[in-house]
PDB file of N, CA and C in Angstrom:
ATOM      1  N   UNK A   1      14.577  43.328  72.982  1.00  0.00           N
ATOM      2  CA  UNK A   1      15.581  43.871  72.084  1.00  0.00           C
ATOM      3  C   UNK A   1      14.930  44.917  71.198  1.00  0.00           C
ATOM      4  N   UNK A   2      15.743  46.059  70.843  1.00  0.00           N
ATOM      5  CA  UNK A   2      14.698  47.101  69.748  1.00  0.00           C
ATOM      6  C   UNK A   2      15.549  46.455  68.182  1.00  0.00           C
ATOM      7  N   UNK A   3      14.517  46.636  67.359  1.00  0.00           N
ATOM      8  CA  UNK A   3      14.866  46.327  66.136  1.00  0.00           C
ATOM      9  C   UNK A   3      15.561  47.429  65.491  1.00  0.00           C
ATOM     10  N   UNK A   4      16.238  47.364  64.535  1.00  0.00           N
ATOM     11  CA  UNK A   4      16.514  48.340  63.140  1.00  0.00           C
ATOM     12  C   UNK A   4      16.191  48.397  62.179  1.00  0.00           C
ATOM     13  N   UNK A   5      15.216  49.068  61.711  1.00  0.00           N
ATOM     14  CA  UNK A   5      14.344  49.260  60.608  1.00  0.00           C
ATOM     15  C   UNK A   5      15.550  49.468  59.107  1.00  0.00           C
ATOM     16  N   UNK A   6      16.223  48.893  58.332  1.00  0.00           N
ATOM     17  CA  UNK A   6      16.940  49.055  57.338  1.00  0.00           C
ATOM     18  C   UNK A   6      16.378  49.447  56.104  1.00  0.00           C
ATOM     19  N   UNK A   7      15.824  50.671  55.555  1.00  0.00           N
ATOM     20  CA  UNK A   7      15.428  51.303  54.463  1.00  0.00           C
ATOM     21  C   UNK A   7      16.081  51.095  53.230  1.00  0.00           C
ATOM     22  N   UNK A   8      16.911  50.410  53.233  1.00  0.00           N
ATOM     23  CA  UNK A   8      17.764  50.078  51.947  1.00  0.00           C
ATOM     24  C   UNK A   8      18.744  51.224  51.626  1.00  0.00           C
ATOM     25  N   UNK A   9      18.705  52.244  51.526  1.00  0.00           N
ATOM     26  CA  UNK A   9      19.319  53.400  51.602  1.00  0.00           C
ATOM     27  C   UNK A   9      20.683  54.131  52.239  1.00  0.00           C
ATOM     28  N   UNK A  10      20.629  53.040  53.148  1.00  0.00           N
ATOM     29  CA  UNK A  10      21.797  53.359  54.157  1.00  0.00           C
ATOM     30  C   UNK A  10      21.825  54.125  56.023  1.00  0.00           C
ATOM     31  N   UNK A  11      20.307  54.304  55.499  1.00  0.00           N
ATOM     32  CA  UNK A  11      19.793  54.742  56.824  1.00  0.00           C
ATOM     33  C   UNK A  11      18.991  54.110  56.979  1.00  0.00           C
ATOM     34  N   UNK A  12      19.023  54.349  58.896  1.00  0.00           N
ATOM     35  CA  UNK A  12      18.106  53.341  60.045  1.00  0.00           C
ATOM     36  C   UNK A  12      17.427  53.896  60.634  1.00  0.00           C
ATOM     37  N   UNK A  13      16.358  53.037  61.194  1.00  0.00           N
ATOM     38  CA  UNK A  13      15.556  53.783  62.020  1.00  0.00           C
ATOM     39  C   UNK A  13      15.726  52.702  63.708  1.00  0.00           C
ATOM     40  N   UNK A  14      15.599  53.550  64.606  1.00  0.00           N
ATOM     41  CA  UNK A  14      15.415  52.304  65.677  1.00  0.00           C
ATOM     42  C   UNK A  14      14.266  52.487  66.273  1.00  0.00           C
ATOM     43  N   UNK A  15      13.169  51.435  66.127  1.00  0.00           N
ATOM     44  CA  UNK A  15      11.978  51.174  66.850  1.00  0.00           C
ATOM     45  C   UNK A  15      12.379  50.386  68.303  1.00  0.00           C
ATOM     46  N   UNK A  16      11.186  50.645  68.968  1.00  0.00           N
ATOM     47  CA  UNK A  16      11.472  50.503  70.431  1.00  0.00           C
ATOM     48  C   UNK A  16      10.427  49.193  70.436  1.00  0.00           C
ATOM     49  N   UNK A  17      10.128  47.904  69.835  1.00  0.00           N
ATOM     50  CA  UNK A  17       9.242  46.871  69.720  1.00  0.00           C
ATOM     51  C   UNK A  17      10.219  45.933  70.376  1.00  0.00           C
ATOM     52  N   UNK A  18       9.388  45.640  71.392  1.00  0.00           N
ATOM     53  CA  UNK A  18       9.802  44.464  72.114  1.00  0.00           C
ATOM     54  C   UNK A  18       9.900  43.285  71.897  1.00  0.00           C
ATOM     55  N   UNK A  19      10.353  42.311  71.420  1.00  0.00           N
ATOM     56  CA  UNK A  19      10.355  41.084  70.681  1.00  0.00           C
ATOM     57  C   UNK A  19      11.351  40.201  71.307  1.00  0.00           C
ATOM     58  N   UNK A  20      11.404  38.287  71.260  1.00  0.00           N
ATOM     59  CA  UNK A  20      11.746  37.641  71.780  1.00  0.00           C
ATOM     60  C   UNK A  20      12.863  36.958  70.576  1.00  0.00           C
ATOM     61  N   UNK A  21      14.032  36.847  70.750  1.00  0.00           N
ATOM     62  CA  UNK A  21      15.012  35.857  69.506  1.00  0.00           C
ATOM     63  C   UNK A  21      13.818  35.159  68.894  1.00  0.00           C
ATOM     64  N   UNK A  22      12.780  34.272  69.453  1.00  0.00           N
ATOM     65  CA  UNK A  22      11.967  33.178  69.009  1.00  0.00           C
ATOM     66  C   UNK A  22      11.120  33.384  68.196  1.00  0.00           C
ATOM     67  N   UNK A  23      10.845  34.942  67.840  1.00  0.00           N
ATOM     68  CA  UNK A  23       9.791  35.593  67.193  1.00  0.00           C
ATOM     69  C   UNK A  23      10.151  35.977  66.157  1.00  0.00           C
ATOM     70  N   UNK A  24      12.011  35.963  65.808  1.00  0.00           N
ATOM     71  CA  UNK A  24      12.366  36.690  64.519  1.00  0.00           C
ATOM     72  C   UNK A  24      12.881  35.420  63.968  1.00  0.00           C
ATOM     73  N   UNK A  25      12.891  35.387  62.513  1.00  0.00           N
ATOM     74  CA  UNK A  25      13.250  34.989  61.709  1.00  0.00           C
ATOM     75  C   UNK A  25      14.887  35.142  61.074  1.00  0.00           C
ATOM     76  N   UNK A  26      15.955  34.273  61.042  1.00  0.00           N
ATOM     77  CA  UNK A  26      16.887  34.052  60.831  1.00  0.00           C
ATOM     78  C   UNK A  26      16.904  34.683  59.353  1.00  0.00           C
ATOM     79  N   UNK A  27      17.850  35.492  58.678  1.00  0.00           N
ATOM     80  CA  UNK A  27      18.073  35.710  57.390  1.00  0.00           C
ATOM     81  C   UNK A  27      19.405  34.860  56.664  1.00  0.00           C
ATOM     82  N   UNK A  28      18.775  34.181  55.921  1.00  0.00           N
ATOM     83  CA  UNK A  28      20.189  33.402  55.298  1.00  0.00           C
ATOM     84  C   UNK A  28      20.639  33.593  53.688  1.00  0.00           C
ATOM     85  N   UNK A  29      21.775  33.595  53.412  1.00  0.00           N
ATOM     86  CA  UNK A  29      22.783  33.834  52.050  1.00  0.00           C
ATOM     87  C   UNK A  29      21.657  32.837  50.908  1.00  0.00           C
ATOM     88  N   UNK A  30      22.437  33.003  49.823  1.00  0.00           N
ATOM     89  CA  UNK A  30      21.841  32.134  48.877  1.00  0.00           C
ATOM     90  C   UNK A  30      22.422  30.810  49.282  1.00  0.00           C
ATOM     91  N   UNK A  31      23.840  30.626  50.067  1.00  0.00           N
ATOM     92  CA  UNK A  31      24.534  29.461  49.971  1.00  0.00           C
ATOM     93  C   UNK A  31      23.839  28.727  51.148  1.00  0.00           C
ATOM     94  N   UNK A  32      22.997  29.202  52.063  1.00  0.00           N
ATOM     95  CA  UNK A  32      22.820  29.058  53.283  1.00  0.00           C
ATOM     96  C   UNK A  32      22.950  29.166  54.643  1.00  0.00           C
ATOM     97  N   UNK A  33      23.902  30.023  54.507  1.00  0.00           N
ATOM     98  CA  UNK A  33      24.786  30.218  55.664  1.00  0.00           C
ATOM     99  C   UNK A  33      23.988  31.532  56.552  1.00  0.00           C
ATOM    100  N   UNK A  34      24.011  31.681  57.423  1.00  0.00           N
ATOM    101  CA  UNK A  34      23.242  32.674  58.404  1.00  0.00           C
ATOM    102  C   UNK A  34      24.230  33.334  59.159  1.00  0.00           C
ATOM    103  N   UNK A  35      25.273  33.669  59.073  1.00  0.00           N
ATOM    104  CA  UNK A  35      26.724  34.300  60.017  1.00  0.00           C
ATOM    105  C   UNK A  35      26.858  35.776  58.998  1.00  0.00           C
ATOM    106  N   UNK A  36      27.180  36.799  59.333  1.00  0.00           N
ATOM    107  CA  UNK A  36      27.027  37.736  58.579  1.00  0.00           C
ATOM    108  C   UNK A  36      28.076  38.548  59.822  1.00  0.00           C
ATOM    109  N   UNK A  37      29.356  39.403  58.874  1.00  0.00           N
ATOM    110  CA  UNK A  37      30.093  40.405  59.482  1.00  0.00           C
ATOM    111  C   UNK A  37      29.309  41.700  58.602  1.00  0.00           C
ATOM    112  N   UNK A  38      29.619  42.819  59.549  1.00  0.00           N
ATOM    113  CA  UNK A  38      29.049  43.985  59.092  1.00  0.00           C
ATOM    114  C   UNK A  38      30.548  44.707  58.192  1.00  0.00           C
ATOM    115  N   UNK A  39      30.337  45.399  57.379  1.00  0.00           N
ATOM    116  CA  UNK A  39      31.655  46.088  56.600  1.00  0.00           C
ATOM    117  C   UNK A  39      30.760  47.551  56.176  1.00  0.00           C
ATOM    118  N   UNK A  40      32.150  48.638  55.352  1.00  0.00           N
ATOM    119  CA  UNK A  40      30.918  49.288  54.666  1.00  0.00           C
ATOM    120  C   UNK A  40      31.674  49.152  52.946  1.00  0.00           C
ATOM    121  N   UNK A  41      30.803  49.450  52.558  1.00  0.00           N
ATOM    122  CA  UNK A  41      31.373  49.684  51.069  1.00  0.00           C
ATOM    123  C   UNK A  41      31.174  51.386  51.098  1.00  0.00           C
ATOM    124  N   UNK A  42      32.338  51.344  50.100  1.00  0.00           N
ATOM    125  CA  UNK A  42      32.539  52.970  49.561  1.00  0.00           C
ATOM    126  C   UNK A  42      32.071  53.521  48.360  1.00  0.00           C
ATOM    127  N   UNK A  43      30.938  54.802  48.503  1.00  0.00           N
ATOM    128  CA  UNK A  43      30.597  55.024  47.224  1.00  0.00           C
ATOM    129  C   UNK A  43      30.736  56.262  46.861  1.00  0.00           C
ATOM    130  N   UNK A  44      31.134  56.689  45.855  1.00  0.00           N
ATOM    131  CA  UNK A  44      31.670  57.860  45.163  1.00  0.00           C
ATOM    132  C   UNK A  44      30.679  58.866  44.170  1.00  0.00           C
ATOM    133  N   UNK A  45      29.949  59.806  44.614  1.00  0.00           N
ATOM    134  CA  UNK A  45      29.479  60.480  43.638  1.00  0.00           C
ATOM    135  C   UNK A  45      30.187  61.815  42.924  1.00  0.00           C
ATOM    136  N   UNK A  46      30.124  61.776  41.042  1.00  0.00           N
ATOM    137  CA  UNK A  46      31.543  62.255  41.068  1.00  0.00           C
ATOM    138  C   UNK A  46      31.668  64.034  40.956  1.00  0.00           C
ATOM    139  N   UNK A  47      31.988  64.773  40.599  1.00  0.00           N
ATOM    140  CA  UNK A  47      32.134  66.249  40.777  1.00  0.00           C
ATOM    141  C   UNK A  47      30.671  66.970  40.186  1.00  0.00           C
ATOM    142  N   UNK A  48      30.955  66.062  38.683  1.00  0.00           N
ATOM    143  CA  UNK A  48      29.903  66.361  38.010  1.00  0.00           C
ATOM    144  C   UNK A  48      28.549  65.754  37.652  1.00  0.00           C
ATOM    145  N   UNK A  49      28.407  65.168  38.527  1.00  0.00           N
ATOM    146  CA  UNK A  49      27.155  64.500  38.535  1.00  0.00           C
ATOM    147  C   UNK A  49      26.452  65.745  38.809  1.00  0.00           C
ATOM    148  N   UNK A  50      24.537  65.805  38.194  1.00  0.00           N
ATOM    149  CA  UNK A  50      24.192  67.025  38.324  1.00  0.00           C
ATOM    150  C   UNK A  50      23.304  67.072  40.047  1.00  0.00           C
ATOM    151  N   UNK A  51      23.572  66.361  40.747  1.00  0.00           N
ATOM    152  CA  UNK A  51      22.861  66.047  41.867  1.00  0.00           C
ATOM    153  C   UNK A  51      24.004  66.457  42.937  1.00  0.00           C
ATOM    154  N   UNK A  52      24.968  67.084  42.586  1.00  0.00           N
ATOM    155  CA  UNK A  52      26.186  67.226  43.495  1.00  0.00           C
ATOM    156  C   UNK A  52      26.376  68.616  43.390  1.00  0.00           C
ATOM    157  N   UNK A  53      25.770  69.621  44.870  1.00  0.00           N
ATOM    158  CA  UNK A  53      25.983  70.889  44.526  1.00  0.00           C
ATOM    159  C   UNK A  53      27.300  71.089  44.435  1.00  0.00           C
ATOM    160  N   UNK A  54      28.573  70.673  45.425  1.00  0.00           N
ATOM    161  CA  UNK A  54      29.983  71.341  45.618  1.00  0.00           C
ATOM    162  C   UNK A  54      30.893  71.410  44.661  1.00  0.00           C
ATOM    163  N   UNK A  55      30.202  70.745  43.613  1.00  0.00           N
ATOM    164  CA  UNK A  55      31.317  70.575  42.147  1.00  0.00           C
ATOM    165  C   UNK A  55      32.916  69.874  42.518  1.00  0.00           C
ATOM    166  N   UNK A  56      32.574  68.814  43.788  1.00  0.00           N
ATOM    167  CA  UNK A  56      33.639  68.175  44.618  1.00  0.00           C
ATOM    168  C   UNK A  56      33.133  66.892  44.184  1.00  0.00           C
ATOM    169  N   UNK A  57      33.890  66.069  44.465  1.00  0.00           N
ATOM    170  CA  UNK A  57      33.849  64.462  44.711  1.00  0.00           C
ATOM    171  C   UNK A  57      33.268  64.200  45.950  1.00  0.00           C
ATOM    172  N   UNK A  58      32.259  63.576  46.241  1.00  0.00           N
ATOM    173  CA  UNK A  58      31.460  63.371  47.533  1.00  0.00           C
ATOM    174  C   UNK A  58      31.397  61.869  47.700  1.00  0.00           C
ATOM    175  N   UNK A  59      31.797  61.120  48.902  1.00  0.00           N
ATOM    176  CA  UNK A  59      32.191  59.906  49.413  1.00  0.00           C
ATOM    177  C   UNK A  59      31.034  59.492  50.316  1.00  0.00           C
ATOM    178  N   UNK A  60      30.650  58.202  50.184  1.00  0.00           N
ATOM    179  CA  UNK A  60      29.449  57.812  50.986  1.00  0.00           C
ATOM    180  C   UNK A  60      29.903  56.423  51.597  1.00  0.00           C
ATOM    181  N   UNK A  61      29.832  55.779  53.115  1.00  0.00           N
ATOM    182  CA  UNK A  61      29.870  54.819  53.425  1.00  0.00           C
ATOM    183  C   UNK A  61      28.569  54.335  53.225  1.00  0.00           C
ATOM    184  N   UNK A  62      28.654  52.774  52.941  1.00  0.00           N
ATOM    185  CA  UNK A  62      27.238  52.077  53.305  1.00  0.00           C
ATOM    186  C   UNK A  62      27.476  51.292  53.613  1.00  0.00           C
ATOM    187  N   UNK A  63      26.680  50.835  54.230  1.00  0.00           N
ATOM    188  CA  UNK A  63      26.905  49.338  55.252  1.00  0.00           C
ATOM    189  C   UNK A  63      26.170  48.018  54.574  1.00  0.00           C
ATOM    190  N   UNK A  64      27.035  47.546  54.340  1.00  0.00           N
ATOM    191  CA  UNK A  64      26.959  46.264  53.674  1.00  0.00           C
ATOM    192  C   UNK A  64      26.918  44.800  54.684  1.00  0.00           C
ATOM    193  N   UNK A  65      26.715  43.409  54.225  1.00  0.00           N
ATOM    194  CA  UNK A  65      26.545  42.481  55.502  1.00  0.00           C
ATOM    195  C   UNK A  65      27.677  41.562  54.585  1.00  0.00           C
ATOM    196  N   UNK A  66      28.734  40.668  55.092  1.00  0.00           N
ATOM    197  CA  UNK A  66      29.387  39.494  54.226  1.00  0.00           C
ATOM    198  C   UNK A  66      29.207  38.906  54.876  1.00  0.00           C
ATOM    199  N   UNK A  67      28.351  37.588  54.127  1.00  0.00           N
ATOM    200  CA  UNK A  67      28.417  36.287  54.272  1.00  0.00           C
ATOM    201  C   UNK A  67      29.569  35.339  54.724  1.00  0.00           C
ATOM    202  N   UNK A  68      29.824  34.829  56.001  1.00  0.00           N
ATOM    203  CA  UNK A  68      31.261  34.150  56.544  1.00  0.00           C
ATOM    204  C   UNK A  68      31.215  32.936  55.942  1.00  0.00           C
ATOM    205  N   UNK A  69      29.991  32.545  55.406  1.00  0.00           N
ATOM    206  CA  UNK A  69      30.152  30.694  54.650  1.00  0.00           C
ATOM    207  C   UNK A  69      30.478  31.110  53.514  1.00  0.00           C
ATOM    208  N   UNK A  70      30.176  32.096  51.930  1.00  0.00           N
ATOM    209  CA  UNK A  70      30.855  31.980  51.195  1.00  0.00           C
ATOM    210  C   UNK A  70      31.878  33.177  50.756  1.00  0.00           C
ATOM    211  N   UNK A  71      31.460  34.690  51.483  1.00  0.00           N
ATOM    212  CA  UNK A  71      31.426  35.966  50.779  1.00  0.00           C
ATOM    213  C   UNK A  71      30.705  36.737  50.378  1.00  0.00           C
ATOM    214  N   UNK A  72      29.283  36.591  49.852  1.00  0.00           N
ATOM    215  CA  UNK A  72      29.159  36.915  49.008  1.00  0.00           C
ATOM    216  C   UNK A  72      28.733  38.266  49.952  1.00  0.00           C
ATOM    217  N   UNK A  73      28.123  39.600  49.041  1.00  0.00           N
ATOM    218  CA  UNK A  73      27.890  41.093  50.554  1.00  0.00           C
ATOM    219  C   UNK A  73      26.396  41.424  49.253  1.00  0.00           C
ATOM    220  N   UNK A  74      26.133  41.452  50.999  1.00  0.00           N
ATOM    221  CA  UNK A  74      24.563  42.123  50.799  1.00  0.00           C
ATOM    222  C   UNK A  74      24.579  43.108  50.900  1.00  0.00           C
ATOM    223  N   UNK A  75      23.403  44.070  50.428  1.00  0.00           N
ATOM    224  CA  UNK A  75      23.120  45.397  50.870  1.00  0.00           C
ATOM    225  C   UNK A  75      22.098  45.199  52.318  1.00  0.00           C
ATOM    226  N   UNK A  76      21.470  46.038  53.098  1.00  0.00           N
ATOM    227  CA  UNK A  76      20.538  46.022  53.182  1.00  0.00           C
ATOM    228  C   UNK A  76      19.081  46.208  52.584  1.00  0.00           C
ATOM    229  N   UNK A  77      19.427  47.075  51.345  1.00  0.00           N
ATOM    230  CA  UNK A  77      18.065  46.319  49.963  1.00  0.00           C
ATOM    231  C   UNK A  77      18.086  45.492  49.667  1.00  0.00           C
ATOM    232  N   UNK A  78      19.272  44.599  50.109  1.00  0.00           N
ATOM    233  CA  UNK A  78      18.715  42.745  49.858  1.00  0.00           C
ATOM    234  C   UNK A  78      18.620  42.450  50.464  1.00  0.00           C
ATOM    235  N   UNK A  79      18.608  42.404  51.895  1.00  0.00           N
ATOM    236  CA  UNK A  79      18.042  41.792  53.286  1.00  0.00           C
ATOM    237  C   UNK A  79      16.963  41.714  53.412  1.00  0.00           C
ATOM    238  N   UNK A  80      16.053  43.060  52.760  1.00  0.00           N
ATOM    239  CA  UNK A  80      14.549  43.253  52.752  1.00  0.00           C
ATOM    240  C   UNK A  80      13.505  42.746  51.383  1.00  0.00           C
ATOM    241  N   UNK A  81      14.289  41.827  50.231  1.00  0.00           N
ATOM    242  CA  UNK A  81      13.899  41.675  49.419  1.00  0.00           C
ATOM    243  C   UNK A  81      13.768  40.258  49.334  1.00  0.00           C
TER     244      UNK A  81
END
């Protein structure tokens, strides 16, 4: 299987490392639960922020993970933390 390197950021990388289910480690919620749907959350940077050349409203998906045992949504900077 190739992995996905998750930078926290919202971008991926895909490495080509060969690895067995038996070799990775399960990631689980605070509640315990290990089932995770993928979603994205929506983020808004706003006209005038000074990091925004178009003097527009600029929209960002990110991909977030929810927990199916309670809810709660990770980033991928908390997957890696």
């Amino acid at each position: 299987m190739n992995l996905v390197n998750g930078n926290g950021n919202g971008n991926s990388q895909r490495n080509n490392i060969q690895v067995s289910a038996d070799e990775l480690t399960v990631v689980e919620c605070e509640c315990g639960g290990s089932v995770f749907q993928q979603a994205h959350q929506i983020h808004k940077l706003s006209a005038a922020h000074p990091k925004n050349p178009t003097g527009e409203p600029q929209f960002m998906n990110l991909p977030v993970h929810i927990c199916l045992n309670c809810g709660h949504v990770k980033t991928n900077q908390d997957l890696t933390e």
